[in-house]
Protein backbone atom coordinates (compact mmCIF):
# COMPACT_ATOMS: atom_id res chain seq x y z
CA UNK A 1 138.72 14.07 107.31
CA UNK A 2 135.99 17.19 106.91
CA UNK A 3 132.86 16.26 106.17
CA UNK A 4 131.10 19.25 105.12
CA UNK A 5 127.90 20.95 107.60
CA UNK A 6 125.87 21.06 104.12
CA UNK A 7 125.49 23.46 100.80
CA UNK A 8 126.43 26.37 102.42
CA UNK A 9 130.04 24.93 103.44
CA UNK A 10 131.26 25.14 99.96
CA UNK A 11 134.92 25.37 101.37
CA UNK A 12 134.56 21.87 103.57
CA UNK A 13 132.98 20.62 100.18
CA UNK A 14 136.02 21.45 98.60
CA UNK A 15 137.72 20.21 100.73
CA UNK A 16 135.94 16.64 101.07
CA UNK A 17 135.74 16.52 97.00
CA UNK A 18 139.89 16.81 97.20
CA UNK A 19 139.94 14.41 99.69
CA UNK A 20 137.84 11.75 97.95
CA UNK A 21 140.10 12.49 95.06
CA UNK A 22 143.03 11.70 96.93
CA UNK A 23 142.13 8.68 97.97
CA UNK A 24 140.20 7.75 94.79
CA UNK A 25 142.52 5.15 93.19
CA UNK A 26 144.57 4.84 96.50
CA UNK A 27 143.74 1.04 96.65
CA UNK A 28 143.98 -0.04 93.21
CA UNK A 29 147.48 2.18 93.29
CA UNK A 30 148.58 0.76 96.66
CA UNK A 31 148.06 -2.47 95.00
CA UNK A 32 149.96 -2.04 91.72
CA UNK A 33 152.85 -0.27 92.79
CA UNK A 34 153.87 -3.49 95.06
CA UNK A 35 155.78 -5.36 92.55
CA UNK A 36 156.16 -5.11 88.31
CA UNK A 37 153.48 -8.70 88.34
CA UNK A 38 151.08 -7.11 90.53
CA UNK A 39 151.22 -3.82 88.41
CA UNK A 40 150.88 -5.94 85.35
CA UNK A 41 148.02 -8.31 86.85
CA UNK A 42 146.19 -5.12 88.04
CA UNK A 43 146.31 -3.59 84.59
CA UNK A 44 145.21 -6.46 83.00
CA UNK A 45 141.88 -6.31 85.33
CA UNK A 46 141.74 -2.79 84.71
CA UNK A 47 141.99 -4.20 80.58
CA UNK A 48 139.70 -6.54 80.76
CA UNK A 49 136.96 -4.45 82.54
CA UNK A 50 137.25 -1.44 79.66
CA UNK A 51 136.88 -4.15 76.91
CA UNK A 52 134.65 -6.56 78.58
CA UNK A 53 133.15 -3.42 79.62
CA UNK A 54 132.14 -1.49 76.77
CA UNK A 55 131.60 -4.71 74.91
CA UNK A 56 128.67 -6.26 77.14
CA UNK A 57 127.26 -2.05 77.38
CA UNK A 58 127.17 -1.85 73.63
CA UNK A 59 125.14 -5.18 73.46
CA UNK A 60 122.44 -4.16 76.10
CA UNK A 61 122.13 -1.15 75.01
CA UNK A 62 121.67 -2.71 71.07
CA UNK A 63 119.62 -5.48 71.97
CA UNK A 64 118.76 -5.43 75.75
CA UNK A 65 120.93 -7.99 76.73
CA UNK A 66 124.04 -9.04 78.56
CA UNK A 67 125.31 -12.01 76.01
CA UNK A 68 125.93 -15.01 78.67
CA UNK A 69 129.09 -15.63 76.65
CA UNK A 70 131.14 -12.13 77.15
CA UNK A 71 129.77 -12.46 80.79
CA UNK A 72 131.45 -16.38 81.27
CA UNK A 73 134.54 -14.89 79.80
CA UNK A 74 134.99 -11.61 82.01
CA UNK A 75 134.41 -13.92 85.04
CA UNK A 76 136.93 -16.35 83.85
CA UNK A 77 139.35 -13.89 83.26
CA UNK A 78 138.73 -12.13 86.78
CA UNK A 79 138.78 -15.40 88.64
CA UNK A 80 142.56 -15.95 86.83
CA UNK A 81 143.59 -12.44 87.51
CA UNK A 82 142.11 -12.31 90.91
CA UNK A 83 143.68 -15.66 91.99
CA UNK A 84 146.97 -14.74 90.20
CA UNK A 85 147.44 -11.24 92.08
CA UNK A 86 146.54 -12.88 95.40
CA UNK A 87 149.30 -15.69 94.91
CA UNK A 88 151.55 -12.87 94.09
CA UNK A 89 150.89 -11.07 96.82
CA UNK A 90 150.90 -14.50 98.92
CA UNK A 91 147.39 -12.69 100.57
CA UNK A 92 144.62 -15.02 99.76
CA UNK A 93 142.14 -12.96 102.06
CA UNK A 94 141.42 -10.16 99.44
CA UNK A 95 140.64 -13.21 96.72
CA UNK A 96 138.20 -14.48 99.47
CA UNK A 97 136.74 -11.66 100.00
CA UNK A 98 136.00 -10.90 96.31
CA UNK A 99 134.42 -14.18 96.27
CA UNK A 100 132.11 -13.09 99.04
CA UNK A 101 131.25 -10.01 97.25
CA UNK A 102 130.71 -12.00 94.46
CA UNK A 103 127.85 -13.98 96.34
CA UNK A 104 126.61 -11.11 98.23
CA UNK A 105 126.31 -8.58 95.10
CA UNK A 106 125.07 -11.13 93.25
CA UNK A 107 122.58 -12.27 95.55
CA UNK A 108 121.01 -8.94 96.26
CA UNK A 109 120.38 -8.48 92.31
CA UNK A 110 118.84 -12.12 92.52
CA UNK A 111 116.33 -10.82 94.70
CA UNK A 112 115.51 -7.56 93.21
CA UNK A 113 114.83 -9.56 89.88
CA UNK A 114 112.69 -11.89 91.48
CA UNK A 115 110.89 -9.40 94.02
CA UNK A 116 110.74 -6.94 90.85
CA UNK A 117 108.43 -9.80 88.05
CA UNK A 118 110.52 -9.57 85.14
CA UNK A 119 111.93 -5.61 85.33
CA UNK A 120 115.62 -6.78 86.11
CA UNK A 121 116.89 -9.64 83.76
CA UNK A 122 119.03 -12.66 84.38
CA UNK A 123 122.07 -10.88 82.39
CA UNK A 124 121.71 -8.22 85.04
CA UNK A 125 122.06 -10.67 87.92
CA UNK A 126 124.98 -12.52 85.90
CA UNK A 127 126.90 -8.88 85.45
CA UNK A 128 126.52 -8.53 89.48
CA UNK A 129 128.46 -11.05 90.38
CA UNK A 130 131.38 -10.23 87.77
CA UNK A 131 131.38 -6.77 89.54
CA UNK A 132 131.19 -8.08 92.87
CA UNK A 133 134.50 -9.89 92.25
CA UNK A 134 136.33 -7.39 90.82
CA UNK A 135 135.22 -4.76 93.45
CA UNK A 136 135.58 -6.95 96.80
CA UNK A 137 138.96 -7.39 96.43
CA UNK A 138 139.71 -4.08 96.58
CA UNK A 139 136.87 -3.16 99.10
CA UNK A 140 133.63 -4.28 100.00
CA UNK A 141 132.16 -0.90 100.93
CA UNK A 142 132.21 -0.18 97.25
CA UNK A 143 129.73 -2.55 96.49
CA UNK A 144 126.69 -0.28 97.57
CA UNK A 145 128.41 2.42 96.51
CA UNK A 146 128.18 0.54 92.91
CA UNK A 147 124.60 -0.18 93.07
CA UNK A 148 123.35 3.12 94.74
CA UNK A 149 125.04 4.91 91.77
CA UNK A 150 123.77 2.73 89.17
CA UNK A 151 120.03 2.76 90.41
CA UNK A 152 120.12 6.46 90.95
CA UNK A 153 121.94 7.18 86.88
CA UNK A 154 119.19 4.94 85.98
CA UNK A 155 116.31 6.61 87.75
CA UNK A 156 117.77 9.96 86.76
CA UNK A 157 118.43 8.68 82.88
CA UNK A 158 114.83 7.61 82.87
CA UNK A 159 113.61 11.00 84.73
CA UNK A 160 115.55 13.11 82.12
CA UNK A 161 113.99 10.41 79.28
CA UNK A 162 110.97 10.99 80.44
CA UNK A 163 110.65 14.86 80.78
CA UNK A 164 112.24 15.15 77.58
CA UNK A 165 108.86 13.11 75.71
CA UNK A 166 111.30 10.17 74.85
CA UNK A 167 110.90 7.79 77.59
CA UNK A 168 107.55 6.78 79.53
CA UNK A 169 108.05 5.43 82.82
CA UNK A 170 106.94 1.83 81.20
CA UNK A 171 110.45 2.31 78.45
CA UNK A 172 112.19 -0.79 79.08
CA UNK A 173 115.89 0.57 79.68
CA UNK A 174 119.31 -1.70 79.37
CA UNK A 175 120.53 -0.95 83.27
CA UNK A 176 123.97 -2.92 82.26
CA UNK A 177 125.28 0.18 81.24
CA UNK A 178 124.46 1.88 84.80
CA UNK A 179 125.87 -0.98 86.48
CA UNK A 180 129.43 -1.20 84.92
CA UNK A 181 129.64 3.01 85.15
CA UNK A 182 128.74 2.79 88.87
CA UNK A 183 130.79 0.10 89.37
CA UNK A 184 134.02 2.07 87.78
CA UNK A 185 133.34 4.74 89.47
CA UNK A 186 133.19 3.03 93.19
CA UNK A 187 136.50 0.87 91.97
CA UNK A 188 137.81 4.97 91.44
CA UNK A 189 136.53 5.76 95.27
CA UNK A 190 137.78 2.08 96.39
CA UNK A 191 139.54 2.28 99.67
C-alpha cells in the first residue's frame, strides 16, 4: 500500500483515500458474506447500533446523559449477537477478543473520568465498553482509531463552538455523540 510523502503528493493521497475505501467495510463484509445467519446476525449488530445509536445520542445531547437503561440493553443485545455469530462461525476467538476490548476501551475511559474530576461522566465510561465489544470483534486497532476521532470531533466541535461566540471552553458538551460517530466510522475502516 502507498502511503503518501505529504500534501504535496495529492496523487499517493488519492491513492491511499481509495485504498482505505477499499478496505473500509472489508471485515464486517468478509464476515457477513460467510453464511445467510452470519449475514443476518451481522445486520442485526449493524441494527441495533443505528437504533441504540441515535437513541442514546438524542438523549445526551437533550439532557446530557447516556440513560443506564438503553446502555444495559445495547450490551445485552451485543453480548447475544456477538456470542451468536461466533457459535456460527464455530470461532470463539473474535468473541474473546471483543470481550477484551470491552475491558480495555472501557478501562481507558475509566481513567480519563477519574484523572479528568467530573469532565467525563459515568454514561460515557458505560458507552465505552458497549463500543469496545462491538469493535474488537472485528479489530482491535479500531479502538484508538474510535477514541482519537471522537476526542478530536469533540475538540474541533468545541473549537468551532467557541469561535463562533456559542460555546466557552467551560460549555459542558454531551461527548456520547462523538463517541458512537467515531466509533462507526473506525467499524467503516475495521480491518
Amino acid at each position: 500500500m502507498h502511503i503518501p510523502a505529504g500534501p504535496a503528493d495529492t496523487a499517493g493521497a488519492r491513492a491511499y483515500a481509495g485504498s482505505m475505501m477499499e478496505h473500509s467495510t472489508v471485515q464486517i463484509l468478509a464476515v457477513a458474506q460467510e453464511s445467510w445467519a452470519t449475514a443476518l446476525l451481522v445486520a442485526a449488530l449493524l441494527l441495533c447500533y443505528a437504533g441504540f445509536g441515535y437513541a442514546l445520542s438524542a438523549a445526551d445531547i437533550a439532557g446530557h446523559r447516556l440513560p443506564n437503561r438503553l446502555v444495559a440493553r445495547w450490551l445485552l443485545a451485543s453480548v447475544v449477537i456477538l456470542a451468536l455469530l461466533g457459535a456460527v462461525r464455530m470461532d470463539f476467538w473474535p468473541v474473546l477478543r471483543a470481550l477484551f476490548g470491552m475491558a480495555l476501551l472501557c478501562g481507558g475511559y475509566l481513567l480519563v473520568s477519574l484523572v479528568s474530576s467530573g469532565a467525563m461522566g459515568m454514561g460515557d465510561v458505560k458507552l465505552a465498553s458497549v463500543l469496545g465489544l462491538n469493535l474488537a470483534y472485528f479489530s482491535l486497532p479500531s479502538l484508538f482509531l474510535a477514541t482519537l476521532l471522537a476526542f478530536v470531533m469533540a475538540a474541533l466541535f468545541v473549537l468551532g463552538g467557541t469561535i463562533l461566540r456559542r460555546l466557552t471552553l467551560k460549555s459542558a458538551v454531551p461527548f456520547g455523540p462523538f463517541m458512537i460517530l467515531g466509533a462507526l466510522i473506525a467499524l467503516g475502516v475495521a480491518r
